[in-house]
Structures are given as structure tokens and as C-alpha cells.
PDB file of N, CA and C in Angstrom:
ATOM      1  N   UNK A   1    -102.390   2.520 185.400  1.00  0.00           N
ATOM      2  CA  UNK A   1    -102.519   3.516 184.355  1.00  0.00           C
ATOM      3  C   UNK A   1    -102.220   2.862 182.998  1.00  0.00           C
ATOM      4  N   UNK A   2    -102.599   3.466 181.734  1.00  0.00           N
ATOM      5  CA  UNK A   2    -102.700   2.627 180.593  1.00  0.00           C
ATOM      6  C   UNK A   2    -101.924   3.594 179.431  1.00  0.00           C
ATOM      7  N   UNK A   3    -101.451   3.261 178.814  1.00  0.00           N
ATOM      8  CA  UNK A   3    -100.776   4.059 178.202  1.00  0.00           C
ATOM      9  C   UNK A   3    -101.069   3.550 176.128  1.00  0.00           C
ATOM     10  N   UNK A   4    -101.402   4.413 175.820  1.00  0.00           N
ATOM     11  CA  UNK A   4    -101.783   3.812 174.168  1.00  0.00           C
ATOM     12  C   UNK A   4    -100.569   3.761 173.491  1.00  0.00           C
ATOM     13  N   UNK A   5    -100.737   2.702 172.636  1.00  0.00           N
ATOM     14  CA  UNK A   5     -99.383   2.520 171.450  1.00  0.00           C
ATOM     15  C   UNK A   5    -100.407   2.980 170.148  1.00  0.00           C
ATOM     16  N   UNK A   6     -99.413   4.541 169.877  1.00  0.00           N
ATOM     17  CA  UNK A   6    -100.107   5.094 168.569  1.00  0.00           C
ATOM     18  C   UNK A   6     -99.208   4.956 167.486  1.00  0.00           C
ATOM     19  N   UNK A   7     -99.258   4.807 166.022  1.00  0.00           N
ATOM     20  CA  UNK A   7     -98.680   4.963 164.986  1.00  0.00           C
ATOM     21  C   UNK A   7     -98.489   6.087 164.741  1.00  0.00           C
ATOM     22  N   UNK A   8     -97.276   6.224 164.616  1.00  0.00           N
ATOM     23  CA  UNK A   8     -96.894   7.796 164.368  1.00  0.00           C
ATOM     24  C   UNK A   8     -97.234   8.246 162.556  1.00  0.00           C
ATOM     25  N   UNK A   9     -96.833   9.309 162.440  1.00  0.00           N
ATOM     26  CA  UNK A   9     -96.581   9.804 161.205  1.00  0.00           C
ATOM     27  C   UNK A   9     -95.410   9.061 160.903  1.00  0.00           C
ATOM     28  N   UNK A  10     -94.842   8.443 159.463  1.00  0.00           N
ATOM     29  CA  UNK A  10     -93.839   7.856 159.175  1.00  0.00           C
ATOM     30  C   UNK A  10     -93.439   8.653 158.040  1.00  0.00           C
ATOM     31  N   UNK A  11     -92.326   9.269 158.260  1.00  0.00           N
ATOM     32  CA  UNK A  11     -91.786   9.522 156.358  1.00  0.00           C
ATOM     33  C   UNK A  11     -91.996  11.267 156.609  1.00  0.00           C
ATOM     34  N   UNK A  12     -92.097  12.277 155.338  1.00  0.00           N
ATOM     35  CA  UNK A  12     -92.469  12.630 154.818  1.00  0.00           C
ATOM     36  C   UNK A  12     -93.414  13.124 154.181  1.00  0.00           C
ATOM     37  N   UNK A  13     -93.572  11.850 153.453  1.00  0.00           N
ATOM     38  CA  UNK A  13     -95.039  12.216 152.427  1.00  0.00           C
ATOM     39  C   UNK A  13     -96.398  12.441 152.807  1.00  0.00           C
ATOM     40  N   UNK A  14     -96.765  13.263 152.569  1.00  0.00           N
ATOM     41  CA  UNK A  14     -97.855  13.630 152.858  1.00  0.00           C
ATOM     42  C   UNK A  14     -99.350  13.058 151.487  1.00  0.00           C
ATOM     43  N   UNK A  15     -98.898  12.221 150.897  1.00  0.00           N
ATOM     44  CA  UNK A  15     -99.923  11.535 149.992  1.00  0.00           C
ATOM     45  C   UNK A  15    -100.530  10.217 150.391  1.00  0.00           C
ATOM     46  N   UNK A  16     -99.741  10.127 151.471  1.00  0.00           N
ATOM     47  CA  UNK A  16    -100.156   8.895 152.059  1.00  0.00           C
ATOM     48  C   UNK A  16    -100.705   8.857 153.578  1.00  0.00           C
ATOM     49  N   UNK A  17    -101.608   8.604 154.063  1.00  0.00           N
ATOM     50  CA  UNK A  17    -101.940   8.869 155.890  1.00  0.00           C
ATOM     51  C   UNK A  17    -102.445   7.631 156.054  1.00  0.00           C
ATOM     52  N   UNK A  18    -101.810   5.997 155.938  1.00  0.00           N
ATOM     53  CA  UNK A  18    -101.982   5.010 156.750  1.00  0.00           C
ATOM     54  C   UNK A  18    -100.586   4.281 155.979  1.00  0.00           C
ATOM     55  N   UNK A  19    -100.781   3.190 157.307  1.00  0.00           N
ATOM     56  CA  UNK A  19    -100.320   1.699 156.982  1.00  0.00           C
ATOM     57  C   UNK A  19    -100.613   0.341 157.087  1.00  0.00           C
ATOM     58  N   UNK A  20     -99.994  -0.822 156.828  1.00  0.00           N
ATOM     59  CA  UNK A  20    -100.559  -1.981 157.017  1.00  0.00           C
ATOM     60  C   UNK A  20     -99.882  -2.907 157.792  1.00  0.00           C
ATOM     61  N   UNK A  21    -100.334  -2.918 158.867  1.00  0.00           N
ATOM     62  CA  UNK A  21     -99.592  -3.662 159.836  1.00  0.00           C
ATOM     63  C   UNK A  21     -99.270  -5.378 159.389  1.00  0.00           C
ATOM     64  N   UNK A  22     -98.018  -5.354 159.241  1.00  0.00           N
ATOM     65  CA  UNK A  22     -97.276  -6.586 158.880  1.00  0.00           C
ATOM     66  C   UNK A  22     -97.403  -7.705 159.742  1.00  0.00           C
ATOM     67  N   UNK A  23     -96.994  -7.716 160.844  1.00  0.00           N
ATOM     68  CA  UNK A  23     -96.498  -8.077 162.127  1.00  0.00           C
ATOM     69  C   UNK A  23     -97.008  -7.623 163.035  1.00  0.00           C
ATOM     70  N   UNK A  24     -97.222  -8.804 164.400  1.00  0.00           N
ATOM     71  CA  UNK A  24     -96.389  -8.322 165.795  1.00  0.00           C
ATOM     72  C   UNK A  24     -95.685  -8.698 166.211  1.00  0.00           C
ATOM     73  N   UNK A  25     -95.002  -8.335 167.166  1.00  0.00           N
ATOM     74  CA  UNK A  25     -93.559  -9.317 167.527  1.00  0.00           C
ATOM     75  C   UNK A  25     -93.780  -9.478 168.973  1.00  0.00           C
ATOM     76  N   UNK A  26     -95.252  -9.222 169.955  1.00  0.00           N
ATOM     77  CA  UNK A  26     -95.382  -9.449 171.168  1.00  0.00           C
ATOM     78  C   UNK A  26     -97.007  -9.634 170.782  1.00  0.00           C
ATOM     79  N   UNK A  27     -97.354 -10.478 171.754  1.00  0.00           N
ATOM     80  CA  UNK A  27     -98.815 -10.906 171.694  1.00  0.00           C
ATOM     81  C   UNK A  27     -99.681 -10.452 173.406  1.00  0.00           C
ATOM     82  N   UNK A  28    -100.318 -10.016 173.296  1.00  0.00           N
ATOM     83  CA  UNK A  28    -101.117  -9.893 174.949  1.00  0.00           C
ATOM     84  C   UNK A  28    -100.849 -10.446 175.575  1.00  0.00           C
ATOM     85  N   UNK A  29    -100.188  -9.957 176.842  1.00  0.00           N
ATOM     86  CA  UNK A  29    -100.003 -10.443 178.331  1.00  0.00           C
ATOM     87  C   UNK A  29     -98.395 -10.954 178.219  1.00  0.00           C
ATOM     88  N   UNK A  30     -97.557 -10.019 177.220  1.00  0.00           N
ATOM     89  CA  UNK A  30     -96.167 -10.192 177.579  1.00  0.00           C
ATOM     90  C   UNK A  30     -95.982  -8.733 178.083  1.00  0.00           C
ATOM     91  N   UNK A  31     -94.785  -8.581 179.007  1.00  0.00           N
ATOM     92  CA  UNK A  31     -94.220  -7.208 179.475  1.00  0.00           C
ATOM     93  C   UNK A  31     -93.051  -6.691 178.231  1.00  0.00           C
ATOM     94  N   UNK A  32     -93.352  -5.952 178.214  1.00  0.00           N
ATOM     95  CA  UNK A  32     -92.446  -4.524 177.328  1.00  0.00           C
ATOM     96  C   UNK A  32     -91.765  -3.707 177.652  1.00  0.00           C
ATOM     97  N   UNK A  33     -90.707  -3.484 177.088  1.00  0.00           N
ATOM     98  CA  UNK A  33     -89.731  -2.191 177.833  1.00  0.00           C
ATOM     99  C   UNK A  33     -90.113  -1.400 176.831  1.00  0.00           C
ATOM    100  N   UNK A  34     -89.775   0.131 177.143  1.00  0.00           N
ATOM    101  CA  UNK A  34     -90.074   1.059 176.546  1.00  0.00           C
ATOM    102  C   UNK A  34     -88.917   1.134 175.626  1.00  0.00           C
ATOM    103  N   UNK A  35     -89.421   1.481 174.169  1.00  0.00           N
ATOM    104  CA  UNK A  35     -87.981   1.393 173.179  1.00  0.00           C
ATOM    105  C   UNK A  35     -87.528  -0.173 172.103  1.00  0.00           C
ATOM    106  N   UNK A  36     -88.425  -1.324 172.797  1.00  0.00           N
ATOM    107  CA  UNK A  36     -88.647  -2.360 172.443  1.00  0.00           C
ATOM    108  C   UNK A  36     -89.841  -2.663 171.526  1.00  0.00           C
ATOM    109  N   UNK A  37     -89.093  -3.294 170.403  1.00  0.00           N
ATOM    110  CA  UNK A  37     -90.368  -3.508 169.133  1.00  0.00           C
ATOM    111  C   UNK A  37     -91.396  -3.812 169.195  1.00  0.00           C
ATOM    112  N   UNK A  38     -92.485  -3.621 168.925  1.00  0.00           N
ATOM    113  CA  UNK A  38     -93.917  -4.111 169.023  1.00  0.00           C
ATOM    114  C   UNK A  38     -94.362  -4.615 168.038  1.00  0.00           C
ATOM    115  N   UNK A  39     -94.638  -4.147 167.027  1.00  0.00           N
ATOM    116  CA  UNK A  39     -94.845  -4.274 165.975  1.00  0.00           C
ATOM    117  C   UNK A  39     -93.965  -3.804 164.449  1.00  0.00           C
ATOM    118  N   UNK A  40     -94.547  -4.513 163.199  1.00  0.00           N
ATOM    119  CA  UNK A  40     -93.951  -3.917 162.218  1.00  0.00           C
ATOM    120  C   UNK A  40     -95.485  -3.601 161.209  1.00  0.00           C
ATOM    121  N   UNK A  41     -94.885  -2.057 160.663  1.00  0.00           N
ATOM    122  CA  UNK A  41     -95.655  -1.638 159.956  1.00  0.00           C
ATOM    123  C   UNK A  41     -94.789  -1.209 158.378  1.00  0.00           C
ATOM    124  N   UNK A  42     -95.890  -1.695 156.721  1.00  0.00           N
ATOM    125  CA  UNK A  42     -95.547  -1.803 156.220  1.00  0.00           C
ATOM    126  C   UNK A  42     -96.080   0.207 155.612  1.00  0.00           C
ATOM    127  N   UNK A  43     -95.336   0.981 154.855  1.00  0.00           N
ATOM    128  CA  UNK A  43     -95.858   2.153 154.085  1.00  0.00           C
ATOM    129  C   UNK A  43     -95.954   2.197 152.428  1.00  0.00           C
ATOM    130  N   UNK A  44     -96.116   3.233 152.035  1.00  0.00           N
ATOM    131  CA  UNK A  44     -95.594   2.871 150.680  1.00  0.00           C
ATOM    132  C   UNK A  44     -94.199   2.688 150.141  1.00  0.00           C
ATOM    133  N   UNK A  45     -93.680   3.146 150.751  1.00  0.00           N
ATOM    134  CA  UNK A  45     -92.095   3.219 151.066  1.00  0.00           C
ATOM    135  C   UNK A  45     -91.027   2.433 151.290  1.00  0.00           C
ATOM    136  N   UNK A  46     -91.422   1.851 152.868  1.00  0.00           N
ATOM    137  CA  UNK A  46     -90.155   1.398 153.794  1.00  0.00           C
ATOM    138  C   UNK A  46     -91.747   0.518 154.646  1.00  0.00           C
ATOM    139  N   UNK A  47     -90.609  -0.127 155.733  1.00  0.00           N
ATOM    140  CA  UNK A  47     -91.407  -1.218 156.634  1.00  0.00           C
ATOM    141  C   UNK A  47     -90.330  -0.663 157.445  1.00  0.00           C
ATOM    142  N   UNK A  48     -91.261  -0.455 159.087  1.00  0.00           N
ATOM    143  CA  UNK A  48     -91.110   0.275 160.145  1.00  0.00           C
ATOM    144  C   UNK A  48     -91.537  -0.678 161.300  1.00  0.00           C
ATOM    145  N   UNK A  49     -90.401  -0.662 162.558  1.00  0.00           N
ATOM    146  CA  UNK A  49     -90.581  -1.325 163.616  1.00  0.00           C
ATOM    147  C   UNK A  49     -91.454   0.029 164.414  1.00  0.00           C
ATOM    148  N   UNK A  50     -92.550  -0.307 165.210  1.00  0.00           N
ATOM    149  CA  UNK A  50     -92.681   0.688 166.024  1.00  0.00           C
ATOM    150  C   UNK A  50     -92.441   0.387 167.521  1.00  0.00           C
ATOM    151  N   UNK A  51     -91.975   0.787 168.201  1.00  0.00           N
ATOM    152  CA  UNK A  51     -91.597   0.862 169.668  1.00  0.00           C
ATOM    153  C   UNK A  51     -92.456   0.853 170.825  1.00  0.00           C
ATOM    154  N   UNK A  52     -92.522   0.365 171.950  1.00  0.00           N
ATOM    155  CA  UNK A  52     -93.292   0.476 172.960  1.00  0.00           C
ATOM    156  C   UNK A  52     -92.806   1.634 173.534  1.00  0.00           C
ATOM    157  N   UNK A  53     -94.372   2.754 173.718  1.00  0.00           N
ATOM    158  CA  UNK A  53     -93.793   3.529 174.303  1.00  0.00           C
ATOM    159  C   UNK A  53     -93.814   3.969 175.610  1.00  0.00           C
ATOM    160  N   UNK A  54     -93.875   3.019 176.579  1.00  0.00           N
ATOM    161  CA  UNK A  54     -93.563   2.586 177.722  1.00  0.00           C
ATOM    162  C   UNK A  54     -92.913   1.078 178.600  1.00  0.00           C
ATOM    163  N   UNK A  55     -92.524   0.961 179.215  1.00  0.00           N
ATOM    164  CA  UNK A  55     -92.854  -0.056 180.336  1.00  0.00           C
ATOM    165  C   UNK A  55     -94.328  -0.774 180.743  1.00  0.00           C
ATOM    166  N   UNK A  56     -94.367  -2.015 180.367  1.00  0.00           N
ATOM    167  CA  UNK A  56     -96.112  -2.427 180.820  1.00  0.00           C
ATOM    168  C   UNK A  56     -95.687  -3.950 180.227  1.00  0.00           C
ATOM    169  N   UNK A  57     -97.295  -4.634 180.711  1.00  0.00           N
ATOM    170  CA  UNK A  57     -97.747  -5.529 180.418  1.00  0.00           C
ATOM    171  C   UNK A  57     -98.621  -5.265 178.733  1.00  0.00           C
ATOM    172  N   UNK A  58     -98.523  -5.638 177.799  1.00  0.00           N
ATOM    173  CA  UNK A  58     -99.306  -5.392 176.872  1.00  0.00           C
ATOM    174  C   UNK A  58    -100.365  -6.293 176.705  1.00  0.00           C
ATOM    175  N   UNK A  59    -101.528  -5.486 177.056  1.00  0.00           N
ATOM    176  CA  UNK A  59    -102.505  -5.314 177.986  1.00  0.00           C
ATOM    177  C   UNK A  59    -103.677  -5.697 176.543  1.00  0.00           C
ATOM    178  N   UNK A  60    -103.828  -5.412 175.408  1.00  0.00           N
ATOM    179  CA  UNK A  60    -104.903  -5.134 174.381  1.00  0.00           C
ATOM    180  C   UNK A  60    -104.048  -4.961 173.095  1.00  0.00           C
ATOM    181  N   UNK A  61    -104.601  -5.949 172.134  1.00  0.00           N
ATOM    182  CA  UNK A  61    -104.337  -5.165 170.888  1.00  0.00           C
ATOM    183  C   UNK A  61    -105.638  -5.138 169.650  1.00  0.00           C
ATOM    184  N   UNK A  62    -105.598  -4.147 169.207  1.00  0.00           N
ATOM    185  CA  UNK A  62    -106.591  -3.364 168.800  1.00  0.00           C
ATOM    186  C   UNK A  62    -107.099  -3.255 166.967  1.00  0.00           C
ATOM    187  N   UNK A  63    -106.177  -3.693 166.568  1.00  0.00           N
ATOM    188  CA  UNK A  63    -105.403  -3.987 165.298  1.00  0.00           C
ATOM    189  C   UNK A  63    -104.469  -5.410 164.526  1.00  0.00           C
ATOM    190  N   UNK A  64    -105.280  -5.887 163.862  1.00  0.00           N
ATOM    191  CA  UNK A  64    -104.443  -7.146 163.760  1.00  0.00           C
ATOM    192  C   UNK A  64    -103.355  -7.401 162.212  1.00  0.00           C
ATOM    193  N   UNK A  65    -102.407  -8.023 162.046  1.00  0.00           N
ATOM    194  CA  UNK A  65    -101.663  -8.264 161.013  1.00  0.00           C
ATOM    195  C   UNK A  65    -102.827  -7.892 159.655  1.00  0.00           C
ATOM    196  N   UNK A  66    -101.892  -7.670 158.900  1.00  0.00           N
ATOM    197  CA  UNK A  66    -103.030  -7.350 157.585  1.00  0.00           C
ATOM    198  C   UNK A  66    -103.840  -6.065 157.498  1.00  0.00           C
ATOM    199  N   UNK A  67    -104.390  -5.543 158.482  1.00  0.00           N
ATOM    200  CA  UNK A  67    -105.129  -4.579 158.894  1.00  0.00           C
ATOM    201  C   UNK A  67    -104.523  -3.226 158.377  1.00  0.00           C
ATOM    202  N   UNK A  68    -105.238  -1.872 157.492  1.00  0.00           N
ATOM    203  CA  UNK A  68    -104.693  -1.153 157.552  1.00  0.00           C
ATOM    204  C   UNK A  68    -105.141  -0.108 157.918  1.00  0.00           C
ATOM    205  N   UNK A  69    -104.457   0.978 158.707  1.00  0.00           N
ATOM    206  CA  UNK A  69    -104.560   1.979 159.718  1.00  0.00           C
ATOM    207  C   UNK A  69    -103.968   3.391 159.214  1.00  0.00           C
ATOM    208  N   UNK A  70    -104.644   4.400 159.406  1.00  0.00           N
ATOM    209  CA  UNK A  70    -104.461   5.429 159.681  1.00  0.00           C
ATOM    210  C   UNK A  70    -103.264   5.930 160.688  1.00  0.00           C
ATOM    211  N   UNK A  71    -102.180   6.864 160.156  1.00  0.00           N
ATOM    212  CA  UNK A  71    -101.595   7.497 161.226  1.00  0.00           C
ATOM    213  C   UNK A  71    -102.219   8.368 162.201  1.00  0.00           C
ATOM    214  N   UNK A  72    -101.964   8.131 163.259  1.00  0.00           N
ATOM    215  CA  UNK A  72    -102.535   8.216 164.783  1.00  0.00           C
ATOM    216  C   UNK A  72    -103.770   7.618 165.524  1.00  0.00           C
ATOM    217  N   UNK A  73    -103.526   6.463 165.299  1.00  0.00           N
ATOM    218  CA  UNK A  73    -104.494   5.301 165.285  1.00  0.00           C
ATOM    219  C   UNK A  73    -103.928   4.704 166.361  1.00  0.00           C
ATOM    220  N   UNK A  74    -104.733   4.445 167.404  1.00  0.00           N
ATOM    221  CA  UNK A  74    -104.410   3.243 168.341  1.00  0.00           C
ATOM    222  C   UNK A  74    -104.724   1.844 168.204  1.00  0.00           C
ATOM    223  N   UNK A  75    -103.766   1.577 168.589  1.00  0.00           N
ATOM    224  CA  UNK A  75    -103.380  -0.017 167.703  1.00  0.00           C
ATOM    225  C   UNK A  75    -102.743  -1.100 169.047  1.00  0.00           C
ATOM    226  N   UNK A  76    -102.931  -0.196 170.229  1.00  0.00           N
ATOM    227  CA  UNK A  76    -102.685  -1.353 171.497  1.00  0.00           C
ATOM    228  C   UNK A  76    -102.885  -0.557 172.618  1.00  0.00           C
ATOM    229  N   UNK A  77    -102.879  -1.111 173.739  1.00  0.00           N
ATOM    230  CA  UNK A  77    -102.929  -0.754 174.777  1.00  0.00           C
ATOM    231  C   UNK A  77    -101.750  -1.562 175.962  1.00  0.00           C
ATOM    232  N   UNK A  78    -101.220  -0.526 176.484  1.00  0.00           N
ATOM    233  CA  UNK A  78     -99.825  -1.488 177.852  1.00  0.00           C
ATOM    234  C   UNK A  78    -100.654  -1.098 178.637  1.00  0.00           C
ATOM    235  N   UNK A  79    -100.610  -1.464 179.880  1.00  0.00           N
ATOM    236  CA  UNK A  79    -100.839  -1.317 181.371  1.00  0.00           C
ATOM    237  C   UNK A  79     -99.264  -1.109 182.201  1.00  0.00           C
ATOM    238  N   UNK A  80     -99.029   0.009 182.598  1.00  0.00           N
ATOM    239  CA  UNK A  80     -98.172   0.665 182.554  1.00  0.00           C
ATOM    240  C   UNK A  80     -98.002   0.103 184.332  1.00  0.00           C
ATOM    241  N   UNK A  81     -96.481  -0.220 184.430  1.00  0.00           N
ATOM    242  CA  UNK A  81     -95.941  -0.507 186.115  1.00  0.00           C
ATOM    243  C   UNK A  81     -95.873   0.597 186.976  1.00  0.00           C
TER     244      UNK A  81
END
């Protein structure tokens, strides 16, 4: 089973609906605990770790450094144990 890593809403503000992914801090075909950093995303604001939100192999990523995204955007894929 596969489970998507989405960017949440970050913040508040509602003048803003993306970000720019800074970072990753795991590359395809490492395992992830759920709660463990994946990535960092930059806002207008603040710079945000986002979390795996499962257990898996991280399986796909979809989105690369630099890239900027819309909140609720899939931006990886785990393959869930």
C-alpha cells in the first residue's frame, strides 16, 4: 500500500497557497519512520520540516529542491510496511 507525502497548509495566512522546497533530507529507497523529517520547505515566513507520514520505504519523489508547490500537493510517495 502507498501512502502520499502531502504539504500541508502552513501558517495562517491565507495570501499565500505554496512553497519552495529547500531540501530533502532522505533520497529514494531509504526507510522512514512516521514523524521523521523528509523534507524542508521554505514560506514567506518561516522554513518548515515536514514529516513522514508513515512508516515505508520512500518509494518516489515527485518534487525536487528549488521547486515551488502548492499546498496540498504531492511531493512523494512511501510504500508503506
Amino acid at each position: 500500500m502507498q501512502k502520499e507525502v502531502i504539504i500541508p497548509r502552513l501558517g495562517s495566512s491565507d495570501d499565500n497557497d505554496e512553497v519552495r522546497i529547500l531540501r530533502w533530507l532522505k533520497v529514494p529507497g531509504t526507510r522512514v519512520k512516521k514523524g521523521e523529517g523528509l523534507l524542508e520547505v521554505e514560506t514567506d515566513k518561516v522554513n518548515v520540516e515536514i514529516e513522514a507520514p508513515d512508516d515505508g520505504l520512500l518509494q518516489e519523489i515527485k518534487a525536487r529542491a528549488g521547486d515551488t508547490v502548492k499546498f496540498n500537493a504531492v511531493v512523494a510517495i512511501i510504500q508503506k510496511d
